[in-house]
Protein backbone atom coordinates (compact mmCIF):
# COMPACT_ATOMS: atom_id res chain seq x y z
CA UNK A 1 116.13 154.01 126.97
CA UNK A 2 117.74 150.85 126.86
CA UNK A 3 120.88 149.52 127.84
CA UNK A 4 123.43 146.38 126.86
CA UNK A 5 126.21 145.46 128.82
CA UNK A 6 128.94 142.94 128.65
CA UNK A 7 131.59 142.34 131.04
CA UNK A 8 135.27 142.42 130.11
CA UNK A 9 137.60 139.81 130.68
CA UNK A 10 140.08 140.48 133.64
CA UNK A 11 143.98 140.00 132.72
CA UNK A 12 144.24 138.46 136.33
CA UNK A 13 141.33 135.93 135.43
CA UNK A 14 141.01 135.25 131.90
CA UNK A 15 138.88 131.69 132.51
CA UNK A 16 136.01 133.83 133.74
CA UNK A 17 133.23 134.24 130.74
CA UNK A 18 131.84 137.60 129.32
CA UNK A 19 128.91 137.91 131.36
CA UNK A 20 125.85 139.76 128.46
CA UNK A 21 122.94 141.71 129.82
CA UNK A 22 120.25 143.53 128.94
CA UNK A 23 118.06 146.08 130.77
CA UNK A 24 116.14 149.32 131.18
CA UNK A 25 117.85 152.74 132.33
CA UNK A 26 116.27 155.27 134.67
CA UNK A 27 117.65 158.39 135.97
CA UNK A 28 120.33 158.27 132.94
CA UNK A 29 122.25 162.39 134.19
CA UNK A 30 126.24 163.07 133.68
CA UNK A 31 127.55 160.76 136.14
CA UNK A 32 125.87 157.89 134.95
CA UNK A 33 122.49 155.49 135.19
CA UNK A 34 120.91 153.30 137.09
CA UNK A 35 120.33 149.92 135.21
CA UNK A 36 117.56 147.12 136.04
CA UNK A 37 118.32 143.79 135.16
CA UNK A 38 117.85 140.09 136.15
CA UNK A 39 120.83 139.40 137.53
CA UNK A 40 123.35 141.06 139.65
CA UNK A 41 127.27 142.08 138.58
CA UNK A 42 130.18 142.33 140.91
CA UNK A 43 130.89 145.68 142.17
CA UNK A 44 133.17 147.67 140.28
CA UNK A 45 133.20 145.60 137.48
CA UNK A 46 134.19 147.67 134.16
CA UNK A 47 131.60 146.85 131.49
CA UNK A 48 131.30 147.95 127.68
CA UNK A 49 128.10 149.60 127.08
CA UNK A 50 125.83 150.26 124.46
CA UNK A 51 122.91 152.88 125.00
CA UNK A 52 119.60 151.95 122.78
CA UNK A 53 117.37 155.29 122.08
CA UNK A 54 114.40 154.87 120.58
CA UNK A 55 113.48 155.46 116.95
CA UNK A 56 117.41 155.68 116.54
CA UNK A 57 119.12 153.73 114.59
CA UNK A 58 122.52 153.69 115.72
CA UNK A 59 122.97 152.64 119.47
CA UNK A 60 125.72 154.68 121.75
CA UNK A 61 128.59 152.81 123.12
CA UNK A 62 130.48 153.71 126.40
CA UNK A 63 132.45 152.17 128.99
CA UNK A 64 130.59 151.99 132.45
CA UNK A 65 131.41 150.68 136.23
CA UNK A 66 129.16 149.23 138.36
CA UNK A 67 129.07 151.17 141.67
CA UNK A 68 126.38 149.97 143.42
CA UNK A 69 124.24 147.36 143.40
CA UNK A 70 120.36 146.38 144.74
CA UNK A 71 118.18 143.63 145.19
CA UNK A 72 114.96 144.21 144.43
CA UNK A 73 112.47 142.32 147.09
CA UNK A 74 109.63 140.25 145.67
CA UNK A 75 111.07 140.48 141.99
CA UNK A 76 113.75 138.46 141.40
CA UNK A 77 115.88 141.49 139.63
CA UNK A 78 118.26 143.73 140.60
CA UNK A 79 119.09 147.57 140.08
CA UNK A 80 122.30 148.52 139.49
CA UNK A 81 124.00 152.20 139.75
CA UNK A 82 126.53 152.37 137.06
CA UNK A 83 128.76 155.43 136.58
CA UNK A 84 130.41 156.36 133.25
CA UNK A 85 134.34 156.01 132.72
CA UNK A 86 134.47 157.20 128.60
């Protein structure tokens, strides 16, 4: 399973850009997923979300927050855990 994220703009800090990502999921459950990607978010950042299944032609959007987040030694990527709000 996939997974694209964008960042929303904050009211207090509207200059800041819409940061785009995409990644692969692992240990998707109720709570949420944790999310690999190349580049690391802020914690507790609220990001809009859109789930990619495969052989499914319509992808599942949801707001997530960025709880946690990991460097990954050696690979220049990060994993992120990332729990659902909606």
């Amino acid at each position: 399973m996939g997974l694209r994220v964008s960042t929303l703009s904050r009211v207090a800090a509207p200059e800041e850009p819409s940061v785009s990502l995409e990644g692969a999921t692992e240990n998707v459950g109720n709570g949420g997923v944790c999310f690999f990607t190349d580049r690391p978010l802020p914690l507790n950042s609220v990001l809009r979300c859109e789930l990619t299944v495969a052989d499914t032609p319509v992808d599942i959007p949801t707001l997530m927050q960025v709880r946690w987040s990991q460097r990954l030694e050696g690979k220049g990527s990060y994993k992120l855990g990332l729990q659902f709000l909606l």
